[in-house]
N, C-alpha and C. Protein backbone atom coordinates (compact mmCIF):
# COMPACT_ATOMS: atom_id res chain seq x y z
N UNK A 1 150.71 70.60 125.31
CA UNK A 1 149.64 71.46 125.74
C UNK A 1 148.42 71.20 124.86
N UNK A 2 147.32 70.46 125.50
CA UNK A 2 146.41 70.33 124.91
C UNK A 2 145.30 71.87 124.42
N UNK A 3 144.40 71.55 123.36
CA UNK A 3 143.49 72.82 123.06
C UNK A 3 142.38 72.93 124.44
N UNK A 4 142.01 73.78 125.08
CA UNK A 4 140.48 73.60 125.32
C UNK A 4 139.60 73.58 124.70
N UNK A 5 138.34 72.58 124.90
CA UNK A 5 137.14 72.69 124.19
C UNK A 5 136.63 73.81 124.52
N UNK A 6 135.95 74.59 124.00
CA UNK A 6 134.95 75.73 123.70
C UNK A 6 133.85 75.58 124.40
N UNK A 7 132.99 76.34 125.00
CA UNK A 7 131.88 75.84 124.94
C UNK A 7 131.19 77.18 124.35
N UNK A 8 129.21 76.37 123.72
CA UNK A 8 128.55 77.88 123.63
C UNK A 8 128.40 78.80 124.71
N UNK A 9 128.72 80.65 123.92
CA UNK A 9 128.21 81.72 124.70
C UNK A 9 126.94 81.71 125.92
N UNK A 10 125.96 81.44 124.96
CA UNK A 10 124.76 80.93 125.48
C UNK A 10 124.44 79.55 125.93
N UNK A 11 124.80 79.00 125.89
CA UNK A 11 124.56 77.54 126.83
C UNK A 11 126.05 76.78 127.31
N UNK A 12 126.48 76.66 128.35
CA UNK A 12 127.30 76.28 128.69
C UNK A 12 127.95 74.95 128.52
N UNK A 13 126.68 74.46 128.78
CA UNK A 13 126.46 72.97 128.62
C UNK A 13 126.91 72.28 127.06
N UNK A 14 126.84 73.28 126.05
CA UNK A 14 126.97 72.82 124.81
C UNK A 14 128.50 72.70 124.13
N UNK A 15 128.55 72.03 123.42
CA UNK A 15 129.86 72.46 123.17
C UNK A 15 129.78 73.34 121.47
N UNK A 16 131.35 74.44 121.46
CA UNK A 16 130.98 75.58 120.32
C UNK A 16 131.20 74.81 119.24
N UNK A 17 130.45 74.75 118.40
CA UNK A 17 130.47 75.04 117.03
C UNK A 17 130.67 75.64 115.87
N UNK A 18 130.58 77.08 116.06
CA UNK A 18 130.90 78.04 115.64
C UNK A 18 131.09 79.13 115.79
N UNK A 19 131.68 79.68 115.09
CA UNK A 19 132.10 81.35 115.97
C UNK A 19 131.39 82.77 114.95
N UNK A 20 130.85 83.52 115.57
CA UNK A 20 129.99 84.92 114.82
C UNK A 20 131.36 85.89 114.25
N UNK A 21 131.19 85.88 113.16
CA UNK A 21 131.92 86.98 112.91
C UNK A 21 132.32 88.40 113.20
N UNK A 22 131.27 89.02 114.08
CA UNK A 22 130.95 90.21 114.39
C UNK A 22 131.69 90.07 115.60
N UNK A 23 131.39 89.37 116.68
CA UNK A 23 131.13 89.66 118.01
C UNK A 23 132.83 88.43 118.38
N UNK A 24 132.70 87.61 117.65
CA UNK A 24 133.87 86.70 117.84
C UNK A 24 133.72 85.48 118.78
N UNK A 25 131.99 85.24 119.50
CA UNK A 25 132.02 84.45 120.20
C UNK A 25 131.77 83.15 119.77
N UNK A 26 131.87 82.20 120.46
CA UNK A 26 131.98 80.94 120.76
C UNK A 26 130.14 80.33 120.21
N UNK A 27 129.51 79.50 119.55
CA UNK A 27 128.21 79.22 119.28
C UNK A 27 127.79 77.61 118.92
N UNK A 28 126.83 77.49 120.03
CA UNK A 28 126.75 75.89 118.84
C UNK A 28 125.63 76.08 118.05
N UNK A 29 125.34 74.94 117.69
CA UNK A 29 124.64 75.03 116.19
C UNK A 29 123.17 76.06 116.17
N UNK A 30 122.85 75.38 117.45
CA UNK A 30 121.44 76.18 117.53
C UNK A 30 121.54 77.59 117.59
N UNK A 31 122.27 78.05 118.10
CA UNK A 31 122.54 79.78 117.86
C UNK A 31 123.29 80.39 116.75
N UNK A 32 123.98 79.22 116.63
CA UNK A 32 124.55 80.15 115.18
C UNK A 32 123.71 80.28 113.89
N UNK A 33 123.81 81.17 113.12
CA UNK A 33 122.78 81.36 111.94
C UNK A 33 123.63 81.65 110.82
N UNK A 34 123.87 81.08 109.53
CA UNK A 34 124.56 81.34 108.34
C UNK A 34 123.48 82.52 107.58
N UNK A 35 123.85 83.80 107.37
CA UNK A 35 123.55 84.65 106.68
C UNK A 35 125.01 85.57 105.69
N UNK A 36 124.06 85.22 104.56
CA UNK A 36 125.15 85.79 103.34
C UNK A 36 126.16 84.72 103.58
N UNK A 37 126.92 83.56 103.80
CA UNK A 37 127.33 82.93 103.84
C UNK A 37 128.31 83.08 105.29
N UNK A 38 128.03 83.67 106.30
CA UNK A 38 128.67 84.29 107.30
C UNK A 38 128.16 83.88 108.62
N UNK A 39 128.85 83.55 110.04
CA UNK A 39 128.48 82.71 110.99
C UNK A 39 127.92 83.93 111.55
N UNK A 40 126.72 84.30 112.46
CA UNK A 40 126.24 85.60 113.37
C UNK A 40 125.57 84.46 114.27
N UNK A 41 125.66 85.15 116.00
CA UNK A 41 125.07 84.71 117.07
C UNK A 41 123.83 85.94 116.93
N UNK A 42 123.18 85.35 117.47
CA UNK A 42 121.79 85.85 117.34
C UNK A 42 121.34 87.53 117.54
N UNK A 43 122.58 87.93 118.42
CA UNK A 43 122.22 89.17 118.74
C UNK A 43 123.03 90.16 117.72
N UNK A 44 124.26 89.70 116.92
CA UNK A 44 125.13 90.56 115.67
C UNK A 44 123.97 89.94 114.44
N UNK A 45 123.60 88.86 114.45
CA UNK A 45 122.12 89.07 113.33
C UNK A 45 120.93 90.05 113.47
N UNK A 46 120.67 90.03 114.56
CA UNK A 46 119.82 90.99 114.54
C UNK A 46 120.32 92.44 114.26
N UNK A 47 121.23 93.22 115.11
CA UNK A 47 121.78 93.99 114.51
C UNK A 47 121.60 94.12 113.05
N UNK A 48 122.39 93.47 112.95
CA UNK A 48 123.08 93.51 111.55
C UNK A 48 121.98 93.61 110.32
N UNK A 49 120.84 92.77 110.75
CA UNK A 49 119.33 92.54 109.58
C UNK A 49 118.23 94.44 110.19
N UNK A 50 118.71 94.62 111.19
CA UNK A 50 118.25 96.07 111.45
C UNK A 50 118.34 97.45 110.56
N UNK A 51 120.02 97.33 110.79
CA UNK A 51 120.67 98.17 110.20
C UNK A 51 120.53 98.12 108.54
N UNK A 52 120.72 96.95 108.13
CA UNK A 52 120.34 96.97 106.40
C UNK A 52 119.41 97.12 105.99
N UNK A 53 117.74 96.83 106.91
CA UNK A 53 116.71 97.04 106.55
C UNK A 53 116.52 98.84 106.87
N UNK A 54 117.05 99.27 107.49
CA UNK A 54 117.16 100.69 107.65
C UNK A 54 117.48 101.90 106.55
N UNK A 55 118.62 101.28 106.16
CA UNK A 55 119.75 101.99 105.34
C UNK A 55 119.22 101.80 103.77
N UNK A 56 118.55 100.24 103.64
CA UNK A 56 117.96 100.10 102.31
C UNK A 56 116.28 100.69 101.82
N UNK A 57 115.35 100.81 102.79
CA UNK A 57 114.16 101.61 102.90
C UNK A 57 114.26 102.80 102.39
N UNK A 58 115.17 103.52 103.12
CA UNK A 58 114.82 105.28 102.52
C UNK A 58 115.74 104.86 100.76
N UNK A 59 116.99 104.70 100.74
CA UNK A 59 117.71 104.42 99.59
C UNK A 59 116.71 103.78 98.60
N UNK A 60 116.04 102.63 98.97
CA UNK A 60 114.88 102.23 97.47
C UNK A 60 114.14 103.24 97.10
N UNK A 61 113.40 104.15 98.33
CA UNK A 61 111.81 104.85 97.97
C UNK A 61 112.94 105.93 96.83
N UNK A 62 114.25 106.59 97.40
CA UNK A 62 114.47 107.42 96.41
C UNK A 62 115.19 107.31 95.04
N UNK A 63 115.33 105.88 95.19
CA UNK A 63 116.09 105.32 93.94
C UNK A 63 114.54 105.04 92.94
N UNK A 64 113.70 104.90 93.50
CA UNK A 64 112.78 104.17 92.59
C UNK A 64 111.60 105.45 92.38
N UNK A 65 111.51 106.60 93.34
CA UNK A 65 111.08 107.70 92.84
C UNK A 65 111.82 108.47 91.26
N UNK A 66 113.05 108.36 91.53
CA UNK A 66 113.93 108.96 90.44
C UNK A 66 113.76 108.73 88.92
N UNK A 67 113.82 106.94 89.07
CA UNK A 67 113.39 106.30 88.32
C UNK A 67 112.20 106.05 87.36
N UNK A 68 111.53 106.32 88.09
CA UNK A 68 109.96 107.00 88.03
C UNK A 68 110.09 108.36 87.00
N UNK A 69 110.74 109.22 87.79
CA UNK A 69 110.45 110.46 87.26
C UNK A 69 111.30 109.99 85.57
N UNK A 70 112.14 109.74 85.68
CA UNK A 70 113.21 110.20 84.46
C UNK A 70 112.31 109.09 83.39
N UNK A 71 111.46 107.98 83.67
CA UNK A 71 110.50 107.19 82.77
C UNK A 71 109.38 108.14 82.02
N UNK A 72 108.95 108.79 82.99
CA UNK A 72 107.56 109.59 82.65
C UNK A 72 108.55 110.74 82.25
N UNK A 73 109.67 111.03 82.30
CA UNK A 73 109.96 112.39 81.10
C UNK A 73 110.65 111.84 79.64
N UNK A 74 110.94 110.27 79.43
CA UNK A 74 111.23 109.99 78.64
C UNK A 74 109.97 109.45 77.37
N UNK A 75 108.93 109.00 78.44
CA UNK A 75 107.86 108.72 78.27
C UNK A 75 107.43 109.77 77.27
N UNK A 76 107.25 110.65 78.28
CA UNK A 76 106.26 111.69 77.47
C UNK A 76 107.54 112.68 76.35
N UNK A 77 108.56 112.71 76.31
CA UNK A 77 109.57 113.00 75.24
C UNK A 77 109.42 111.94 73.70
N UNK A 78 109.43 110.90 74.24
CA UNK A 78 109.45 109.85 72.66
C UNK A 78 107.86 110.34 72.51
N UNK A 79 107.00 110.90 73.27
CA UNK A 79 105.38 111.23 72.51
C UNK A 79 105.36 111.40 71.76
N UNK A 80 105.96 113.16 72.13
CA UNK A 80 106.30 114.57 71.53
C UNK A 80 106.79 114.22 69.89
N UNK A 81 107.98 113.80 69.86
CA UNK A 81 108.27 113.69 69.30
C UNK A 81 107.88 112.48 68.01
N UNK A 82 107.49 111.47 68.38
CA UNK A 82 106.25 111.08 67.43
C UNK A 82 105.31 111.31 66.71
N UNK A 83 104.44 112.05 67.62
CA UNK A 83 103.83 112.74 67.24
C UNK A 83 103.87 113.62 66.06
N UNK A 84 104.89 114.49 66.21
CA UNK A 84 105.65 115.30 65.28
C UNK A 84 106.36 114.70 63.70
N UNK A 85 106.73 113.44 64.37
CA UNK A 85 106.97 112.78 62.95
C UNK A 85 105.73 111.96 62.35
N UNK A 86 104.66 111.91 63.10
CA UNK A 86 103.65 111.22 62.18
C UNK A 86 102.97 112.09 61.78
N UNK A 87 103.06 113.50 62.37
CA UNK A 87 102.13 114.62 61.35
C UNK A 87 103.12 115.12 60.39
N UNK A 88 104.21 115.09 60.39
CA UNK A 88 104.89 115.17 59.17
C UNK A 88 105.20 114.59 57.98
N UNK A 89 104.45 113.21 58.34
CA UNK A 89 104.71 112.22 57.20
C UNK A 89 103.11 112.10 56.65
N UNK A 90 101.86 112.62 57.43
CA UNK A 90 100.59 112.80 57.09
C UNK A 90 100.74 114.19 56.27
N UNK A 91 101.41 115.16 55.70
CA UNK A 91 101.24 116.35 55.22
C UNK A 91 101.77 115.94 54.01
């Protein structure tokens, strides 16, 4: 019993090359896309670059607000306290 050849999802005519991880289909070269080291047909890439650009947007603004804040209270803490030791060593 021989294998069948494959052909691409999207072009019939082609023969597969590779297969998307997501979706499991059949791809030749031109549709398949290596992201993160991983085979995606064009439409589980897109997805997939949607959803992370989604999920990572709000997660940065409040990771890097936080970050922010806890700088400018450390900031202005080592002042304070400088301050305090250089007028103590001026007396």
């Amino acid at each position: 019993m021989a294998l069948k050849a494959q052909t691409c999802a999207n072009h019939p005519d082609r023969p597969g090359k590779a297969v998307c991880m997501k979706c499991r289909k059949t791809v030749c070269l031109e549709c398949a896309t290596l992201w993160d080291g991983i085979n995606y047909c064009v439409n589980c890439l897109k997805k997939t670059r949607d959803d992370t650009r989604e999920k990572s947007s709000a997660f940065a603004w409040i990771a890097m607000l936080l970050s922010l804040g806890a700088l400018f209270y450390a900031g202005s803490y080592a002042m304070v306290w400088a301050g305090a030791l250089i007028s103590r060593m001026l007396m």
